[in-house]
C-alpha atoms as a PDB file:
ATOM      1  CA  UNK A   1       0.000   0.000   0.000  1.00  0.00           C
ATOM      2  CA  UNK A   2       2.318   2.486   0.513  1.00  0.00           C
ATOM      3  CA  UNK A   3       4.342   1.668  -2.930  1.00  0.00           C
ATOM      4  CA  UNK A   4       1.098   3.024  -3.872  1.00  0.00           C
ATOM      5  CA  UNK A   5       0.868   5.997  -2.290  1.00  0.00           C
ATOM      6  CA  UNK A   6       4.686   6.835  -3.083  1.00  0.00           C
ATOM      7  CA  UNK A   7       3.944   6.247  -6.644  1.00  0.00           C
ATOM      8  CA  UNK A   8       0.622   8.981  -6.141  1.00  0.00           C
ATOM      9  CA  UNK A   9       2.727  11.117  -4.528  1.00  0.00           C
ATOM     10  CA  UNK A  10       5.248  11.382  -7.414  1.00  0.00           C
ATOM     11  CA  UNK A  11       2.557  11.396 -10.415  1.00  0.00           C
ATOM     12  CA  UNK A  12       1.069  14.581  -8.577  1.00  0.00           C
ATOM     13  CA  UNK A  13       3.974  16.312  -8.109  1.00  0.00           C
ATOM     14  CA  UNK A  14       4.834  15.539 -11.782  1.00  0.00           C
ATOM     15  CA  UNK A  15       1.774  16.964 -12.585  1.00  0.00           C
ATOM     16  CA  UNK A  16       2.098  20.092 -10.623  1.00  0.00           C
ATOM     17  CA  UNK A  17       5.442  21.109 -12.180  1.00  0.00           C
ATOM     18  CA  UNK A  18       4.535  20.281 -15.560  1.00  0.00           C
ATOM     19  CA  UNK A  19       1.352  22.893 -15.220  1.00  0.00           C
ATOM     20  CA  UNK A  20       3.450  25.532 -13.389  1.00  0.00           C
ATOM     21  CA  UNK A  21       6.101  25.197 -16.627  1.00  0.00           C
ATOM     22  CA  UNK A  22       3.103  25.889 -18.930  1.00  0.00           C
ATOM     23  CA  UNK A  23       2.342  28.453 -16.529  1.00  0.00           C
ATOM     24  CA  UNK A  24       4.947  30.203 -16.823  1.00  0.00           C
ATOM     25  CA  UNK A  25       5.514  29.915 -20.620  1.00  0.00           C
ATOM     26  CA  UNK A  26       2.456  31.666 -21.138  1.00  0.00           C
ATOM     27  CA  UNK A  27       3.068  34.216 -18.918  1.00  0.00           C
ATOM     28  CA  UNK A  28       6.119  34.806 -20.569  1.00  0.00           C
ATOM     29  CA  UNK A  29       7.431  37.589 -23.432  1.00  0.00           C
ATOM     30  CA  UNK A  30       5.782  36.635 -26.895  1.00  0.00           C
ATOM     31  CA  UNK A  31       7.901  35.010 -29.806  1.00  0.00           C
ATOM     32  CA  UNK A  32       9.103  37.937 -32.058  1.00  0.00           C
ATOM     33  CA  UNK A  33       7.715  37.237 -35.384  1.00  0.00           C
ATOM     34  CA  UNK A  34      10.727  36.876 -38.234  1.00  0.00           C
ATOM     35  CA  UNK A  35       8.773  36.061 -41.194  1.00  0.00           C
ATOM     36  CA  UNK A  36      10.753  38.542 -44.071  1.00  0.00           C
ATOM     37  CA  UNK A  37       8.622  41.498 -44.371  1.00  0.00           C
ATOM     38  CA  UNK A  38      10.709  43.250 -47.149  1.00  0.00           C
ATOM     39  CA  UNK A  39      11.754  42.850 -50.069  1.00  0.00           C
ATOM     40  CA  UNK A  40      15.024  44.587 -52.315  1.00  0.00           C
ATOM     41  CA  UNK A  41      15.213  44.182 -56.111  1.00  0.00           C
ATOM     42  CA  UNK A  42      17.025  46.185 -58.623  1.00  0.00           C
ATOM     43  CA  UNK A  43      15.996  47.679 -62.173  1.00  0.00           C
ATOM     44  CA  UNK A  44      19.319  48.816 -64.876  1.00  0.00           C
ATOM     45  CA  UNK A  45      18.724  51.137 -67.579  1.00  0.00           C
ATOM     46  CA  UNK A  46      19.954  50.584 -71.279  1.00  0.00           C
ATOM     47  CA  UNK A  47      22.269  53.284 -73.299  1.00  0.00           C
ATOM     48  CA  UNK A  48      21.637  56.047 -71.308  1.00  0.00           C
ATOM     49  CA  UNK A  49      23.043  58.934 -74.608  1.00  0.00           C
ATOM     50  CA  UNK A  50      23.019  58.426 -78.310  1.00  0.00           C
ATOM     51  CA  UNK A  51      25.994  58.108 -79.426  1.00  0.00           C
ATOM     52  CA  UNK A  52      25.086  55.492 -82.128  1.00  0.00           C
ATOM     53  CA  UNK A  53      25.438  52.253 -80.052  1.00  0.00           C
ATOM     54  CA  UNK A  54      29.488  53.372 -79.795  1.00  0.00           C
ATOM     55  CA  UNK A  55      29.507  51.650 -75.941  1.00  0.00           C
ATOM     56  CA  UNK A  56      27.770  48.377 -75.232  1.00  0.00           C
ATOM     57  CA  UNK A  57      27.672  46.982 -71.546  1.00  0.00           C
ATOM     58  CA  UNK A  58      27.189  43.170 -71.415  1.00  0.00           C
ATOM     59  CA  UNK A  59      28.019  42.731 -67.766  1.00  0.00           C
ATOM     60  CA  UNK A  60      27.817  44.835 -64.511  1.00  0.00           C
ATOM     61  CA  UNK A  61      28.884  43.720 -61.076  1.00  0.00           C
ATOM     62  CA  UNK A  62      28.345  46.070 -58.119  1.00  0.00           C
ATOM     63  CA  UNK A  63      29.536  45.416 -55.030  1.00  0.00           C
ATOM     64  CA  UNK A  64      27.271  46.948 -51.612  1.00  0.00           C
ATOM     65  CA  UNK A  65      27.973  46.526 -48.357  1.00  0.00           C
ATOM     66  CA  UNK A  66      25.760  47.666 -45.119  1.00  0.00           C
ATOM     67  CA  UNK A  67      22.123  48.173 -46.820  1.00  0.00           C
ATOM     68  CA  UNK A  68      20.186  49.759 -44.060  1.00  0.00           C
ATOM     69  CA  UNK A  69      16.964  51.306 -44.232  1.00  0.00           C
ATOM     70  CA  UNK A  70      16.585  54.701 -42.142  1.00  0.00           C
ATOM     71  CA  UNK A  71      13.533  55.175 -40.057  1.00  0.00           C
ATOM     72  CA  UNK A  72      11.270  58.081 -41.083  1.00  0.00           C
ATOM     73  CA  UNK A  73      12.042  61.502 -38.849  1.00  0.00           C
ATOM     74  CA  UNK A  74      14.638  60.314 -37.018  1.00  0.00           C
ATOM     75  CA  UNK A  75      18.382  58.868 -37.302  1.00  0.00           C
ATOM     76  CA  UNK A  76      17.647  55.297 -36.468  1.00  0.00           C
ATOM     77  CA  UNK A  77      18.573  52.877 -39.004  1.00  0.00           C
ATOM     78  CA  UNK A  78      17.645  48.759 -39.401  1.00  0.00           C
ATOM     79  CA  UNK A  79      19.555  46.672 -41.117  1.00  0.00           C
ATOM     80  CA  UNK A  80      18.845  45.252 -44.432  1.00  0.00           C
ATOM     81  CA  UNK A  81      21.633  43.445 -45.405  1.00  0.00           C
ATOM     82  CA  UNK A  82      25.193  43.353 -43.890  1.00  0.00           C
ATOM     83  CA  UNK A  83      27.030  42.088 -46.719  1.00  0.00           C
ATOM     84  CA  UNK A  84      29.076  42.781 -49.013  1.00  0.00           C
ATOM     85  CA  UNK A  85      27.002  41.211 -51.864  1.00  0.00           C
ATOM     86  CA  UNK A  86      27.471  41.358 -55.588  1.00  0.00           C
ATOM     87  CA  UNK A  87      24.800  43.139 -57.405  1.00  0.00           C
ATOM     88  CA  UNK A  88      24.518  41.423 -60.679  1.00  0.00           C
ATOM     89  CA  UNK A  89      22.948  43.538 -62.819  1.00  0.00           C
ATOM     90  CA  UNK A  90      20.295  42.072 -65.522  1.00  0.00           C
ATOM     91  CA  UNK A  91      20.659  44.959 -68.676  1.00  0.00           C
ATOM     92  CA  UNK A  92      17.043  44.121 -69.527  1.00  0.00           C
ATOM     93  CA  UNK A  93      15.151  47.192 -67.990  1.00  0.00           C
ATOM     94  CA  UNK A  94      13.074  44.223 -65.843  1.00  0.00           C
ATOM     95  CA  UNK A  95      12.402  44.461 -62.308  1.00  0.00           C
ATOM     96  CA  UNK A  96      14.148  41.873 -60.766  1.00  0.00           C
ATOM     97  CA  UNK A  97      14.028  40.589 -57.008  1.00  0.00           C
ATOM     98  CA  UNK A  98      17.030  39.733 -55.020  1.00  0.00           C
ATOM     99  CA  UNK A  99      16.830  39.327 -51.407  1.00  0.00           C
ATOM    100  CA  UNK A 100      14.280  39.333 -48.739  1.00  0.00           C
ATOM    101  CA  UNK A 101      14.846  40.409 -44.525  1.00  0.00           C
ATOM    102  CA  UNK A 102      12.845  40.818 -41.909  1.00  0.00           C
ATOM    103  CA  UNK A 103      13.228  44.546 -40.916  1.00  0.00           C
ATOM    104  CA  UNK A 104      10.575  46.057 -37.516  1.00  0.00           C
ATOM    105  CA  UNK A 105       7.486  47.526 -38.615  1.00  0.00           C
ATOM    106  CA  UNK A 106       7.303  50.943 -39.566  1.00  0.00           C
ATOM    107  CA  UNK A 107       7.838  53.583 -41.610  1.00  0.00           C
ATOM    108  CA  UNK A 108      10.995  54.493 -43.375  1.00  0.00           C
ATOM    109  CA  UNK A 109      12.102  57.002 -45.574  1.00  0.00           C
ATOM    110  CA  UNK A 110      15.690  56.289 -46.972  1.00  0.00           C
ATOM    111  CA  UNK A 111      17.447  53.679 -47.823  1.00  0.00           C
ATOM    112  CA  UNK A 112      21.434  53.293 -47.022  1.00  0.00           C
ATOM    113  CA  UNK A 113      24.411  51.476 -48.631  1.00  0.00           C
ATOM    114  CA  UNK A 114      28.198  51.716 -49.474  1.00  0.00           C
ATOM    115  CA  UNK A 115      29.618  50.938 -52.586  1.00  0.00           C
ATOM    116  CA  UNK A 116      32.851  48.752 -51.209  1.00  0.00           C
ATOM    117  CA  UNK A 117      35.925  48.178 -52.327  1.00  0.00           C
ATOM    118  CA  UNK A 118      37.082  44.434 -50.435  1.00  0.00           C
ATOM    119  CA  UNK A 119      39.305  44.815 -48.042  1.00  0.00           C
ATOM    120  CA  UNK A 120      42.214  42.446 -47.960  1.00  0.00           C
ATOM    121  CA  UNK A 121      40.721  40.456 -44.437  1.00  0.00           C
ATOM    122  CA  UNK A 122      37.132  39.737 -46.329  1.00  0.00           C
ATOM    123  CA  UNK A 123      36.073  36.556 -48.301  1.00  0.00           C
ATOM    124  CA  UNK A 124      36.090  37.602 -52.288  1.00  0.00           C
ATOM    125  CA  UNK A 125      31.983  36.659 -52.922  1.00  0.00           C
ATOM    126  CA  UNK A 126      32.965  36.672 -56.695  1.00  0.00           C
ATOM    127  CA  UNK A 127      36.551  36.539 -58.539  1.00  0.00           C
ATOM    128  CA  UNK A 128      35.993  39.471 -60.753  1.00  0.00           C
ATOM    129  CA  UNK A 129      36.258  41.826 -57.252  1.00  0.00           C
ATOM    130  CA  UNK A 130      39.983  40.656 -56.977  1.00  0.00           C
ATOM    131  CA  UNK A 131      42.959  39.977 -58.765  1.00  0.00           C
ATOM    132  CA  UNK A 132      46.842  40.377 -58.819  1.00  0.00           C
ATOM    133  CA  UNK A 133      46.684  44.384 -58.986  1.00  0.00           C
ATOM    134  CA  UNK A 134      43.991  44.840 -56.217  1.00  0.00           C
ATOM    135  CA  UNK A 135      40.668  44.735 -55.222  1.00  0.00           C
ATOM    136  CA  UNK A 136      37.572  46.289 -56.807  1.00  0.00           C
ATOM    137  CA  UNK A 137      34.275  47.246 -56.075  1.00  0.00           C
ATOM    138  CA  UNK A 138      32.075  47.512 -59.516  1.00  0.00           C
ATOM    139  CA  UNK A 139      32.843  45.718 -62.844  1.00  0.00           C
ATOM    140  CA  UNK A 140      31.825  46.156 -65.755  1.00  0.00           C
ATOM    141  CA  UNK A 141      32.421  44.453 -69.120  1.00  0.00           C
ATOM    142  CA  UNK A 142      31.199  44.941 -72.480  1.00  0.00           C
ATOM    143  CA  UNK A 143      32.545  46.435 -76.154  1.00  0.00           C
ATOM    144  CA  UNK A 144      33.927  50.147 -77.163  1.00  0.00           C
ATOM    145  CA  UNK A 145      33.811  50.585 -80.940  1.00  0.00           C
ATOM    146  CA  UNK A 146      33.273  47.160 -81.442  1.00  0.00           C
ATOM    147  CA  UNK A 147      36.754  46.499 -79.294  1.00  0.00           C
ATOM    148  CA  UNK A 148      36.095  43.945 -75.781  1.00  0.00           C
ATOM    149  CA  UNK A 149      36.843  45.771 -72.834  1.00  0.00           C
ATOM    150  CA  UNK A 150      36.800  45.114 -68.669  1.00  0.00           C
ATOM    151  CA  UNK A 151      37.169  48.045 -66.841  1.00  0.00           C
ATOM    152  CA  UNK A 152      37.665  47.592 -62.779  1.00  0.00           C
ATOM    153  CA  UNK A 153      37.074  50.378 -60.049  1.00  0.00           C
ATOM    154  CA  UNK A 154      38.124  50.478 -56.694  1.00  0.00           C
ATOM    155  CA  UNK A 155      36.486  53.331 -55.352  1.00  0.00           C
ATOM    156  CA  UNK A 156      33.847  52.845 -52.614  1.00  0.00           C
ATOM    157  CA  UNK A 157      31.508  55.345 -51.644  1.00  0.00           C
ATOM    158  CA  UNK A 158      28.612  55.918 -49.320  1.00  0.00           C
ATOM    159  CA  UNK A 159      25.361  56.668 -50.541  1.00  0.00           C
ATOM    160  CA  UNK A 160      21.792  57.686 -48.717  1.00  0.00           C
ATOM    161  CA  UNK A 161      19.390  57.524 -51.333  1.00  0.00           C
ATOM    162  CA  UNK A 162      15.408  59.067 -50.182  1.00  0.00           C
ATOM    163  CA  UNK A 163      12.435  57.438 -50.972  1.00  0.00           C
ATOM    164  CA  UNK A 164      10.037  60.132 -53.301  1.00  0.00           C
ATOM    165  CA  UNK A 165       7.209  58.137 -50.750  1.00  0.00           C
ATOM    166  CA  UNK A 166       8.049  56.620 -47.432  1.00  0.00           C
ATOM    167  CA  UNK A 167       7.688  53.080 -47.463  1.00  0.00           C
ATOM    168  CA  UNK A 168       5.270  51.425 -44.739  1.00  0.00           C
ATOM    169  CA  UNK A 169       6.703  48.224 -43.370  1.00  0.00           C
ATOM    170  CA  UNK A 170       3.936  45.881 -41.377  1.00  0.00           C
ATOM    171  CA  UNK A 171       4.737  43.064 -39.333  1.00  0.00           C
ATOM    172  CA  UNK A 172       4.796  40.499 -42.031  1.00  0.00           C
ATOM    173  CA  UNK A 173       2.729  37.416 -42.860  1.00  0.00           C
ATOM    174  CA  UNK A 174       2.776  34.501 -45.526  1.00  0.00           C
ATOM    175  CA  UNK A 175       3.838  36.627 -48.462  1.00  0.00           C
ATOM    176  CA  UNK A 176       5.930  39.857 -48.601  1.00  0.00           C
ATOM    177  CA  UNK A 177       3.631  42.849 -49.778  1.00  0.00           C
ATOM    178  CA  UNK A 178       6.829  45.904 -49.262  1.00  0.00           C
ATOM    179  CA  UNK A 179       9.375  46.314 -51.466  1.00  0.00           C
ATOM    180  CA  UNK A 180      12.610  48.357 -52.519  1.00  0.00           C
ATOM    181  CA  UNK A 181      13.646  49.131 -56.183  1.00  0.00           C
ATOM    182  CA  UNK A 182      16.831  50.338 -56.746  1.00  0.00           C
ATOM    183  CA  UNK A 183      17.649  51.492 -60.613  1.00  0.00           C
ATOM    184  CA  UNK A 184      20.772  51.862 -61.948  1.00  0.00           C
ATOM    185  CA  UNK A 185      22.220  53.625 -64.256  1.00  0.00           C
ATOM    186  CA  UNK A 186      25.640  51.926 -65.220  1.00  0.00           C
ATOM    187  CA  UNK A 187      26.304  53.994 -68.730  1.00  0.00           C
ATOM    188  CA  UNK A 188      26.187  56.823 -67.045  1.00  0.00           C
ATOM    189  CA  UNK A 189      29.833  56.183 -65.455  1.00  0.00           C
ATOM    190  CA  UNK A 190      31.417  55.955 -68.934  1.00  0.00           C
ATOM    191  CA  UNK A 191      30.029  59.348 -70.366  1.00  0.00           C
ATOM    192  CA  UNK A 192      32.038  62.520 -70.355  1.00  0.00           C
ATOM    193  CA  UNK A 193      29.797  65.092 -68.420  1.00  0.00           C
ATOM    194  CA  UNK A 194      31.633  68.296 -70.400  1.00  0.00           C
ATOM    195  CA  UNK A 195      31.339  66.493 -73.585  1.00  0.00           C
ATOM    196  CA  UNK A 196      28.639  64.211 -73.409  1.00  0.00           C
ATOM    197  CA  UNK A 197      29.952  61.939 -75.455  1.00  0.00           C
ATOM    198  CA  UNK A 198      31.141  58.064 -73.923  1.00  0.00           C
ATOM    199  CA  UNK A 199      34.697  57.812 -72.901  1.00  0.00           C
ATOM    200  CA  UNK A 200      37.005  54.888 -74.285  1.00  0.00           C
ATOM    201  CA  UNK A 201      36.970  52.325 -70.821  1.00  0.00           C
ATOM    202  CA  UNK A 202      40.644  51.074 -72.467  1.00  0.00           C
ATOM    203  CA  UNK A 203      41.909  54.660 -72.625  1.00  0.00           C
ATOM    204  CA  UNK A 204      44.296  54.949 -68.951  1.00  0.00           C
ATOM    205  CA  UNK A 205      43.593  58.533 -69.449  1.00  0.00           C
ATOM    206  CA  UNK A 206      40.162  58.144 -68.778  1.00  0.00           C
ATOM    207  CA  UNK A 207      40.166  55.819 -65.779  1.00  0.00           C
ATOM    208  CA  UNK A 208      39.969  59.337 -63.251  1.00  0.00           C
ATOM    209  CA  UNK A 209      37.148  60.779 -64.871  1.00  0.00           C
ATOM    210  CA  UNK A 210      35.468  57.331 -65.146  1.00  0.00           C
ATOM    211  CA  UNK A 211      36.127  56.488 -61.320  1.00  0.00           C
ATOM    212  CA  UNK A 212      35.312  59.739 -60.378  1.00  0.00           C
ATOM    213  CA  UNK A 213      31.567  59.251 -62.349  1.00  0.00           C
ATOM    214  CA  UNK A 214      31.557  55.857 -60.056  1.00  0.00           C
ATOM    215  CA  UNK A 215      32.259  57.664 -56.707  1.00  0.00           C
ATOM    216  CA  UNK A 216      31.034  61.666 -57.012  1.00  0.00           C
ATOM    217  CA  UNK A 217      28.345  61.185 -59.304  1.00  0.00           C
ATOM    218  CA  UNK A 218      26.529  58.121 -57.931  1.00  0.00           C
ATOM    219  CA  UNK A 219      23.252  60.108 -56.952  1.00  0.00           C
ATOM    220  CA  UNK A 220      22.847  60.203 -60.580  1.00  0.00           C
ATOM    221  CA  UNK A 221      23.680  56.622 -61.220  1.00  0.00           C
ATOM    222  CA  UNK A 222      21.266  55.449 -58.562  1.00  0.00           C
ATOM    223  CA  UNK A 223      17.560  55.834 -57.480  1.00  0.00           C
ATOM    224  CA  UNK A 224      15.819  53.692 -54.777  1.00  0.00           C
ATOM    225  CA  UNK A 225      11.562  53.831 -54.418  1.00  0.00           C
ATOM    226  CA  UNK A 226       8.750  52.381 -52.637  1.00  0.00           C
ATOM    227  CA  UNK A 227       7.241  49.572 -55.282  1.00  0.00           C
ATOM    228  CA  UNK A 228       5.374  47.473 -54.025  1.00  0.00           C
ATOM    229  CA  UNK A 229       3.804  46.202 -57.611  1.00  0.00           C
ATOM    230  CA  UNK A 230       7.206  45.669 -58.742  1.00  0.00           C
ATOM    231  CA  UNK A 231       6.904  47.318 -61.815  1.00  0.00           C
ATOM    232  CA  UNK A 232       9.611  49.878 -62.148  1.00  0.00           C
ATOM    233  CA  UNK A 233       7.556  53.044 -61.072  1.00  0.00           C
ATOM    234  CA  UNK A 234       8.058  54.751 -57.848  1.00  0.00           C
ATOM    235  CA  UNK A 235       4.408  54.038 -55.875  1.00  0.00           C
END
């Protein structure tokens, strides 16, 4: 009889710690949800000047580090994407998804990045960023006259680009309804801004004014906008 009662004794007790355990989960802070919330995709112009198809870009590689989004009327920024990750730009004009995060709901009216050069203690993501003479942050390949060309910067520059409408970032769900579109402008790097006319990428003398496009003039090269339809136009 009293293996009996021993054995009630311990099934009771069991009982009582397993309900104060459930007590106390429910009682306690609620699971954060971290279901991606926002998307970031990219758009790339064409020939940006007519200067009779003289400058073709088949390939454009941008390198960004530290996307951040900056929250409306104040300083405080969330981050996006650490990186550094290669922006492979599609030439097709398309709208073109690339990455998804989970940023806290709100509203936001910038977005942030850097335009990095590797430095020598980070992983190369892709082997175009480095070689025997250094490391770069944006390639670009393509033809000049008809004549093959790959022309490497190194410059890095920081960039806070605002939205023409704030973006409103909810909570999150099943499927992600906010979304970033960056457009580029990569032609506009090789044009002359005196002259207008496209500079020769294999021409050494050209390599300042072309870097210098890359770095001072990269408000001009890039836009960022609330679209949430995806279709190229700022909502």
């Amino acid at each position: 009889m009293s293996n009996y009662f021993n054995a009630a004794k311990k099934l009771c007790f069991a009982v009582i710690l397993f309900s104060a355990a459930g007590y106390f989960t429910s009682c306690s802070d609620p699971v954060t949800n971290t279901q991606d919330n926002v998307s970031f995709s990219y758009m790339s112009t064409t020939d940006s000047t007519d200067n009779a198809g003289i400058l073709n870009l088949d390939t454009v590689k941008i390198l960004l580090k530290d996307i951040k989004l900056n929250v409306a009327n104040s300083s405080d920024e969330k981050n996006f994407k650490v990186g550094p990750y290669v922006l492979f730009l599609d030439l097709s004009s398309s709208v073109n998804v690339i990455t998804t995060a989970f940023i806290p709901a709100g509203t936001y009216d910038k977005i942030n990045f850097e335009v990095h050069k590797l430095n020598s203690n980070e992983t190369v993501p892709d082997p175009d960023f480095a070689d025997l003479l250094g490391r770069y942050s944006v390639v670009a390949k393509g033809t000049y006259n008809g004549v093959p060309f790959v022309y490497k910067s190194d410059k890095s520059a920081s960039q806070k680009l605002n939205f023409p409408n704030s973006l409103v970032v909810t909570e999150g769900g099943q499927v992600v309804t906010s979304n970033v579109t960056m457009q580029v402008k990569p032609y506009i790097w090789f044009i002359d801004q005196n002259t207008n006319e496209y500079m020769d990428p294999n021409n050494p003398d050209n390599r300042e004014r072309i870097d210098n496009n890359i770095k001072d003039n990269i408000k001009a090269n890039f836009k960022a906008f609330k679209d949430n339809d995806k279709n190229g136009i700022p909502d």
